[in-house]
PDB file of N, CA and C in Angstrom:
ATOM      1  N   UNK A   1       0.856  -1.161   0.000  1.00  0.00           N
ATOM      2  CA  UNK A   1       0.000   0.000   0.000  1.00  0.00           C
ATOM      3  C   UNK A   1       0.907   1.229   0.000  1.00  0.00           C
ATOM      4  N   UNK A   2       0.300   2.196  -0.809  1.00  0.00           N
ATOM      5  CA  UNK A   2       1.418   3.292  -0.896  1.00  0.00           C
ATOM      6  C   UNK A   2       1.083   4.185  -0.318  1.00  0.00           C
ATOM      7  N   UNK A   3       1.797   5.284   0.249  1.00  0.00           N
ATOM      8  CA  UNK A   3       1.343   6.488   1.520  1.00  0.00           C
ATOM      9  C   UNK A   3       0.731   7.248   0.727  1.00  0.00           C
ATOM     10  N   UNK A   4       0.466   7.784  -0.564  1.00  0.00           N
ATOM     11  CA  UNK A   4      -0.655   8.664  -0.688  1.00  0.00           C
ATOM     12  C   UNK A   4      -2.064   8.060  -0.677  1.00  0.00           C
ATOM     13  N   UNK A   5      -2.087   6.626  -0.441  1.00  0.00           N
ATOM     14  CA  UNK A   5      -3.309   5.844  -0.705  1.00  0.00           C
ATOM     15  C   UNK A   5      -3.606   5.600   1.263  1.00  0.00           C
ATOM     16  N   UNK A   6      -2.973   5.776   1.717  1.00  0.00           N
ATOM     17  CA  UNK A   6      -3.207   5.655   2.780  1.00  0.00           C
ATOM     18  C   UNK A   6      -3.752   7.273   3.687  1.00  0.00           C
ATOM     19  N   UNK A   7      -3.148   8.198   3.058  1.00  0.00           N
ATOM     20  CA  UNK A   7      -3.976   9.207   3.015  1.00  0.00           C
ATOM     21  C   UNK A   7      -4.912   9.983   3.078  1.00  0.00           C
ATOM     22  N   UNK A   8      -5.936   8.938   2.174  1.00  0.00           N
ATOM     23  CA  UNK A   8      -6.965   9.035   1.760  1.00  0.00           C
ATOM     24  C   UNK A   8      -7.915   9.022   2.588  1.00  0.00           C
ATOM     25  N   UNK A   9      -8.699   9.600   2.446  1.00  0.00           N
ATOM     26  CA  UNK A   9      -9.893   9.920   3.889  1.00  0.00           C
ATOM     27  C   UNK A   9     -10.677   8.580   3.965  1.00  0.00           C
ATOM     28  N   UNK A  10     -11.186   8.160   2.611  1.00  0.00           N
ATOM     29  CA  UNK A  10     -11.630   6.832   2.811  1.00  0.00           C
ATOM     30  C   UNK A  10     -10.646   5.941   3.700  1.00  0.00           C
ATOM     31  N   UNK A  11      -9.906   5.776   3.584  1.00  0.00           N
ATOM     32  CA  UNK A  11      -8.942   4.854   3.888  1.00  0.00           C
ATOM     33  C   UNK A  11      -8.559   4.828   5.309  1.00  0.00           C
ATOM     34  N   UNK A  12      -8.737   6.018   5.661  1.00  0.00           N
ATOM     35  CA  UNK A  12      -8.357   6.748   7.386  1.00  0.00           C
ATOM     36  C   UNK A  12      -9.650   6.488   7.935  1.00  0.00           C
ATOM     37  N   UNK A  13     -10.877   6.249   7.235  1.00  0.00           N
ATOM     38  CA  UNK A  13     -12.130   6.401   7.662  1.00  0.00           C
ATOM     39  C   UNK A  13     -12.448   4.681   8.114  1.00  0.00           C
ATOM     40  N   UNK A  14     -12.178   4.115   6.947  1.00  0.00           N
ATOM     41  CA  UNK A  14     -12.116   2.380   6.667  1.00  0.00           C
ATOM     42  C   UNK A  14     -10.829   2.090   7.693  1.00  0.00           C
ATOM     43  N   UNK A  15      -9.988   2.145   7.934  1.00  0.00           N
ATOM     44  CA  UNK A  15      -9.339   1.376   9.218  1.00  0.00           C
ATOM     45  C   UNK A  15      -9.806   1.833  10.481  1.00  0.00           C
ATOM     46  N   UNK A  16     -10.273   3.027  10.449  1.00  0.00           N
ATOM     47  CA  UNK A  16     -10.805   3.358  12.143  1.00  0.00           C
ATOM     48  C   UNK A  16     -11.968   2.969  12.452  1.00  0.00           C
ATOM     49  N   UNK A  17     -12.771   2.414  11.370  1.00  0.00           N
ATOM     50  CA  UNK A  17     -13.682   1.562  11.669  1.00  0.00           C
ATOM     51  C   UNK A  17     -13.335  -0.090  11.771  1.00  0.00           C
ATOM     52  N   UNK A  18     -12.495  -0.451  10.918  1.00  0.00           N
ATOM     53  CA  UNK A  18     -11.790  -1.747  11.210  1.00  0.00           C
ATOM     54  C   UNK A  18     -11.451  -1.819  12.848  1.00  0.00           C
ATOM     55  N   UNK A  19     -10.475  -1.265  13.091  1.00  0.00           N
ATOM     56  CA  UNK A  19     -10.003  -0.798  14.798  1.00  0.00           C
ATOM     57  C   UNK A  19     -10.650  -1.035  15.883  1.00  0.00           C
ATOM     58  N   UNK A  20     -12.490   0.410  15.532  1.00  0.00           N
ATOM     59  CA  UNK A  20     -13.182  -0.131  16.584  1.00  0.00           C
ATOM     60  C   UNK A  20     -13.777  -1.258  16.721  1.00  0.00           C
ATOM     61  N   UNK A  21     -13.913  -2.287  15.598  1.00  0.00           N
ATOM     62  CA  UNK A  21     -14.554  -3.303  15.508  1.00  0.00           C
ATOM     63  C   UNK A  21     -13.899  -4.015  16.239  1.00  0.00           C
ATOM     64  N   UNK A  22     -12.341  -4.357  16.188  1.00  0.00           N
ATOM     65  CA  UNK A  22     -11.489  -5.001  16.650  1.00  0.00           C
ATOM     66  C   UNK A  22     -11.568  -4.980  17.910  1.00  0.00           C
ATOM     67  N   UNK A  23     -11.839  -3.781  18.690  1.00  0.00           N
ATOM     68  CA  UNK A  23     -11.748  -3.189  19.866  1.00  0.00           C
ATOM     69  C   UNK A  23     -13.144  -3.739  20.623  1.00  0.00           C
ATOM     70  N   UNK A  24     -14.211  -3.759  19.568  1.00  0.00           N
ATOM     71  CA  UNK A  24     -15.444  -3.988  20.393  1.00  0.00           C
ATOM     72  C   UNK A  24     -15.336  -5.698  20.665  1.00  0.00           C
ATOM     73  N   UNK A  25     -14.502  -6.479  19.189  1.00  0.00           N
ATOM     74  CA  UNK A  25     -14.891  -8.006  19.505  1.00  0.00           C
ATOM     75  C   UNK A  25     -14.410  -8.611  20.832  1.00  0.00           C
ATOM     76  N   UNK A  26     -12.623  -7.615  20.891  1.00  0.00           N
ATOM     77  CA  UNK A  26     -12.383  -8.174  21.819  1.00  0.00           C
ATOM     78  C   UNK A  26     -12.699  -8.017  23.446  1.00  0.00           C
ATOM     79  N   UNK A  27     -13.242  -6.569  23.949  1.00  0.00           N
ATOM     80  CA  UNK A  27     -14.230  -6.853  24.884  1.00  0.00           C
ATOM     81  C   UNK A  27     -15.387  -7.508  24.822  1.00  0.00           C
ATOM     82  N   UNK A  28     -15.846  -7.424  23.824  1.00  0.00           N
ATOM     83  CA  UNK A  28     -16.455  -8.705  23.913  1.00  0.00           C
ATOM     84  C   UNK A  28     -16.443 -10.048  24.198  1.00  0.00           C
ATOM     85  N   UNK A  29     -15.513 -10.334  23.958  1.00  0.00           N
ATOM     86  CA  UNK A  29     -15.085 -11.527  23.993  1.00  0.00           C
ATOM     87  C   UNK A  29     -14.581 -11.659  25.350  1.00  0.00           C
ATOM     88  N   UNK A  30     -13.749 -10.957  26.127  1.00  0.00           N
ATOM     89  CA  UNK A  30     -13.004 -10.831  27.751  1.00  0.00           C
ATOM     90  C   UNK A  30     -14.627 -10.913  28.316  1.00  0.00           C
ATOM     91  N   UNK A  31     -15.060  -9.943  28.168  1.00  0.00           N
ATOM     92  CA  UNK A  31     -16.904  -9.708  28.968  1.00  0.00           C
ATOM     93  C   UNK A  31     -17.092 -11.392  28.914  1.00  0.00           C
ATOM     94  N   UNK A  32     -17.142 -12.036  27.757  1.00  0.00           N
ATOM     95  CA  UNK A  32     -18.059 -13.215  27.786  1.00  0.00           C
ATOM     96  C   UNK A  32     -16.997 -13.998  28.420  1.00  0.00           C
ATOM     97  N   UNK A  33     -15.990 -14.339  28.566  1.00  0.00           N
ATOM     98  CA  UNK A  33     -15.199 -15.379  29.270  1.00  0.00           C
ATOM     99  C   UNK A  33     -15.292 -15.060  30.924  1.00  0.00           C
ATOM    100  N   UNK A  34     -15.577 -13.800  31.402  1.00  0.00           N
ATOM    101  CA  UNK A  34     -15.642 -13.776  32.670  1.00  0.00           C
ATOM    102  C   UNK A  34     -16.880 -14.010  33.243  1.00  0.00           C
ATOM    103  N   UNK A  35     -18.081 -14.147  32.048  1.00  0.00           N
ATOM    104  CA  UNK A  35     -19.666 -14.488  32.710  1.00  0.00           C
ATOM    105  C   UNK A  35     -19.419 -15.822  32.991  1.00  0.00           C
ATOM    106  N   UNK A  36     -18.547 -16.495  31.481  1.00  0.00           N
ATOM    107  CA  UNK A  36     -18.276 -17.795  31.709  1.00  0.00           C
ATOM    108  C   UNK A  36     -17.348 -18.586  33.064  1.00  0.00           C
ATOM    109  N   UNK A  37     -16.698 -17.501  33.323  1.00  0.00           N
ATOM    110  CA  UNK A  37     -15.884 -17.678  34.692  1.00  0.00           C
ATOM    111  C   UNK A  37     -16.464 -17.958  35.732  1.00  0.00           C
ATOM    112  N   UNK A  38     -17.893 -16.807  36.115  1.00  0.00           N
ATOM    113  CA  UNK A  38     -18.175 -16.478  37.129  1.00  0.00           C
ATOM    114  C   UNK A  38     -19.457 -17.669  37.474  1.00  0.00           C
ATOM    115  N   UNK A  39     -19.695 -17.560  36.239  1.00  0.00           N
ATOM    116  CA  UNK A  39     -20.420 -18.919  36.108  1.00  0.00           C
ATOM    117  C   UNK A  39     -20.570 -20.523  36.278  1.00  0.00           C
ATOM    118  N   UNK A  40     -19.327 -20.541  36.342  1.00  0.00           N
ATOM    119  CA  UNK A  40     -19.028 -21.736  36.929  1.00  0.00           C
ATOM    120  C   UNK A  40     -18.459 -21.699  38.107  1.00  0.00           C
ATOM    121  N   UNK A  41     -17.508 -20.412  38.645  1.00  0.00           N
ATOM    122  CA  UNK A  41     -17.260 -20.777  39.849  1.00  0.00           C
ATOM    123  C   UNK A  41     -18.523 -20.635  40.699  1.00  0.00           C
ATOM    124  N   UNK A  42     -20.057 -20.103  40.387  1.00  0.00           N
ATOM    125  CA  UNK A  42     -21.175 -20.295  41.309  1.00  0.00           C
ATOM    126  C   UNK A  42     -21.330 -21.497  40.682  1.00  0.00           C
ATOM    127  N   UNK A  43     -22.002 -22.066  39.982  1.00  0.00           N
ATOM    128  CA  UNK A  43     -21.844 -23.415  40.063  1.00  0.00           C
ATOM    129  C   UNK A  43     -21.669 -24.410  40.908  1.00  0.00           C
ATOM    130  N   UNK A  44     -20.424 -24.593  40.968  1.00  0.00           N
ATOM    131  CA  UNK A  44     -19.092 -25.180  41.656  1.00  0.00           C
ATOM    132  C   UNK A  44     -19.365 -24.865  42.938  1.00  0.00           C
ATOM    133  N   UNK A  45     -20.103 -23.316  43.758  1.00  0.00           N
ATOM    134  CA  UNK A  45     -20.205 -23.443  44.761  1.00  0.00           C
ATOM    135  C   UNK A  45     -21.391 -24.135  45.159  1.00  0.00           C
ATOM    136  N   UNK A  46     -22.644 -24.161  44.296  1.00  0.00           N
ATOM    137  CA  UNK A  46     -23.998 -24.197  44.290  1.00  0.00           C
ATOM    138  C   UNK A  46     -23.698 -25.536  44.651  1.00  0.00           C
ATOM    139  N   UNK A  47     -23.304 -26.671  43.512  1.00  0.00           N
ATOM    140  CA  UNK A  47     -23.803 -27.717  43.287  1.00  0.00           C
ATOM    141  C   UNK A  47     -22.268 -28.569  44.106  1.00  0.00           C
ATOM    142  N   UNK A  48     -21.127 -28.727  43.487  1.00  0.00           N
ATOM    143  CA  UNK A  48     -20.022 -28.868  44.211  1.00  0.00           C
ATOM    144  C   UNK A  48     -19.496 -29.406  45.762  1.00  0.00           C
ATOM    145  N   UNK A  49     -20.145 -28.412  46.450  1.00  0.00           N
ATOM    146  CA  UNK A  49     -19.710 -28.078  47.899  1.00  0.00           C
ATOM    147  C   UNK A  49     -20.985 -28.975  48.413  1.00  0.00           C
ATOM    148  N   UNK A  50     -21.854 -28.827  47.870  1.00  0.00           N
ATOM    149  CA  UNK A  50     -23.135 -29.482  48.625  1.00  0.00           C
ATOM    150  C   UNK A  50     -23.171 -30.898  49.344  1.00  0.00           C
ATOM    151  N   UNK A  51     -23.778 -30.971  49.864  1.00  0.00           N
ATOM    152  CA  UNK A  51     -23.707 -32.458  50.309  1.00  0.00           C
ATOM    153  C   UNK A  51     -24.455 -33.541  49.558  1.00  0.00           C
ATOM    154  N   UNK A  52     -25.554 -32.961  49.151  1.00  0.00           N
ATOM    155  CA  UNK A  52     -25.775 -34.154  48.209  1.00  0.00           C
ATOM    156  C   UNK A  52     -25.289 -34.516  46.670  1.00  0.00           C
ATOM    157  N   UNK A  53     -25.198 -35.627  46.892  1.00  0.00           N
ATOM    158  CA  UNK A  53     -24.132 -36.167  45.531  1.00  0.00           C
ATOM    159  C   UNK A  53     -24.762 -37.129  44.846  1.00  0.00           C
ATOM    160  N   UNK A  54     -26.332 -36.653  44.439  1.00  0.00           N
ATOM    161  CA  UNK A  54     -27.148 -37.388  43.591  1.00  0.00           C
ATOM    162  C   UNK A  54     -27.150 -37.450  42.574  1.00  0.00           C
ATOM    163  N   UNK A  55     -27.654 -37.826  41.530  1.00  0.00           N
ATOM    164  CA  UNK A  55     -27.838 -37.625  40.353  1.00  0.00           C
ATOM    165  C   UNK A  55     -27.389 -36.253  39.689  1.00  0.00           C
ATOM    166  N   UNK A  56     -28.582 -35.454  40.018  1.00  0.00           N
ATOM    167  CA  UNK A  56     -28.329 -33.990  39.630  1.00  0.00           C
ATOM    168  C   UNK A  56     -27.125 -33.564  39.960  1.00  0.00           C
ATOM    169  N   UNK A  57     -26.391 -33.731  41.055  1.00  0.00           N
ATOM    170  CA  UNK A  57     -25.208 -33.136  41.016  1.00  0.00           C
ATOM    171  C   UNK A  57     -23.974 -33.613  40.315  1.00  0.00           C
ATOM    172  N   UNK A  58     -24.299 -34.659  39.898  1.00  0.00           N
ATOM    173  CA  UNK A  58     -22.927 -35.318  38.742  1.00  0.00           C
ATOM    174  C   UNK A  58     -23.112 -34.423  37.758  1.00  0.00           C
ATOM    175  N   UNK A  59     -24.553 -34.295  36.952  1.00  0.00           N
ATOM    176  CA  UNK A  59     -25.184 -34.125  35.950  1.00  0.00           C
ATOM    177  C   UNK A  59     -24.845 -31.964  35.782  1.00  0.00           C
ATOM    178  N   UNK A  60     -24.921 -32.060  37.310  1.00  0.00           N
ATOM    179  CA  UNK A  60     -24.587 -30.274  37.021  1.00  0.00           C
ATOM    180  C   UNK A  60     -22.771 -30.276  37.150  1.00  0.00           C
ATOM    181  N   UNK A  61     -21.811 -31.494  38.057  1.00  0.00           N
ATOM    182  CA  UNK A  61     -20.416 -30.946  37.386  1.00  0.00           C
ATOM    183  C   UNK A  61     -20.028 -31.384  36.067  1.00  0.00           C
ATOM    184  N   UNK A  62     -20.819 -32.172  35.528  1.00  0.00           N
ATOM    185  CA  UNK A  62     -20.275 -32.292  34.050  1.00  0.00           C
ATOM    186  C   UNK A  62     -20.475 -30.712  33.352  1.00  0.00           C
ATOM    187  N   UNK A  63     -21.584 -30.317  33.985  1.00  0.00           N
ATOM    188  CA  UNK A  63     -22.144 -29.110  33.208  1.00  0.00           C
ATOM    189  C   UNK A  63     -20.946 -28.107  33.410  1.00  0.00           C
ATOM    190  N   UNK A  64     -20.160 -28.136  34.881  1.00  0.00           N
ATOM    191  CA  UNK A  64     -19.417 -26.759  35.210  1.00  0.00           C
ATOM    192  C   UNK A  64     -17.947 -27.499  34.359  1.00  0.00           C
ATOM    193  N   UNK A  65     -17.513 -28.592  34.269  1.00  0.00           N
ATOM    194  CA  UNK A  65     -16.132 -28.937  33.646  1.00  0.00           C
ATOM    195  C   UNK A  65     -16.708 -28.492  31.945  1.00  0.00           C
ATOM    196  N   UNK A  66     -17.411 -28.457  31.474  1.00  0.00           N
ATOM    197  CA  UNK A  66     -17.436 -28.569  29.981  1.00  0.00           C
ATOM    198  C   UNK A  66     -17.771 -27.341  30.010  1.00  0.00           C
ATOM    199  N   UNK A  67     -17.565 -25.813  30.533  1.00  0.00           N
ATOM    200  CA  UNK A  67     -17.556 -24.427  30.529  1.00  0.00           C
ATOM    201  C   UNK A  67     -16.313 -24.189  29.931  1.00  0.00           C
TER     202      UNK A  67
END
């Protein structure tokens, strides 16, 4: 790419929109790994810690290991 083409208002206009996109996926993406975080460590406390170790509770740590 050559610097007068980079110049170009389009062009200054088209990467700073590239950028914020970039910018939004990847909070996005941090945001969703920490719901996913937080989410299993309640889980884990909910079902986990409990004393009963019935059915449902196998059935909910498969659920918190495959997060």
């Amino acid at each position: 790419m050559s610097l007068p083409l980079i110049n170009k208002q389009f062009m200054k206009q088209g990467l700073a929109i590239t950028i914020a996109t970039m910018k939004m996926n990847l909070t996005h993406a941090t945001t969703r790994l920490k719901k996913i975080q937080q989410l299993g460590t309640h889980l884990n406390a909910r079902f986990l810690s409990s004393k009963d170790r019935g059915a449902d509770s196998r059935v909910i740590a498969l659920a918190c290991y495959s997060l």
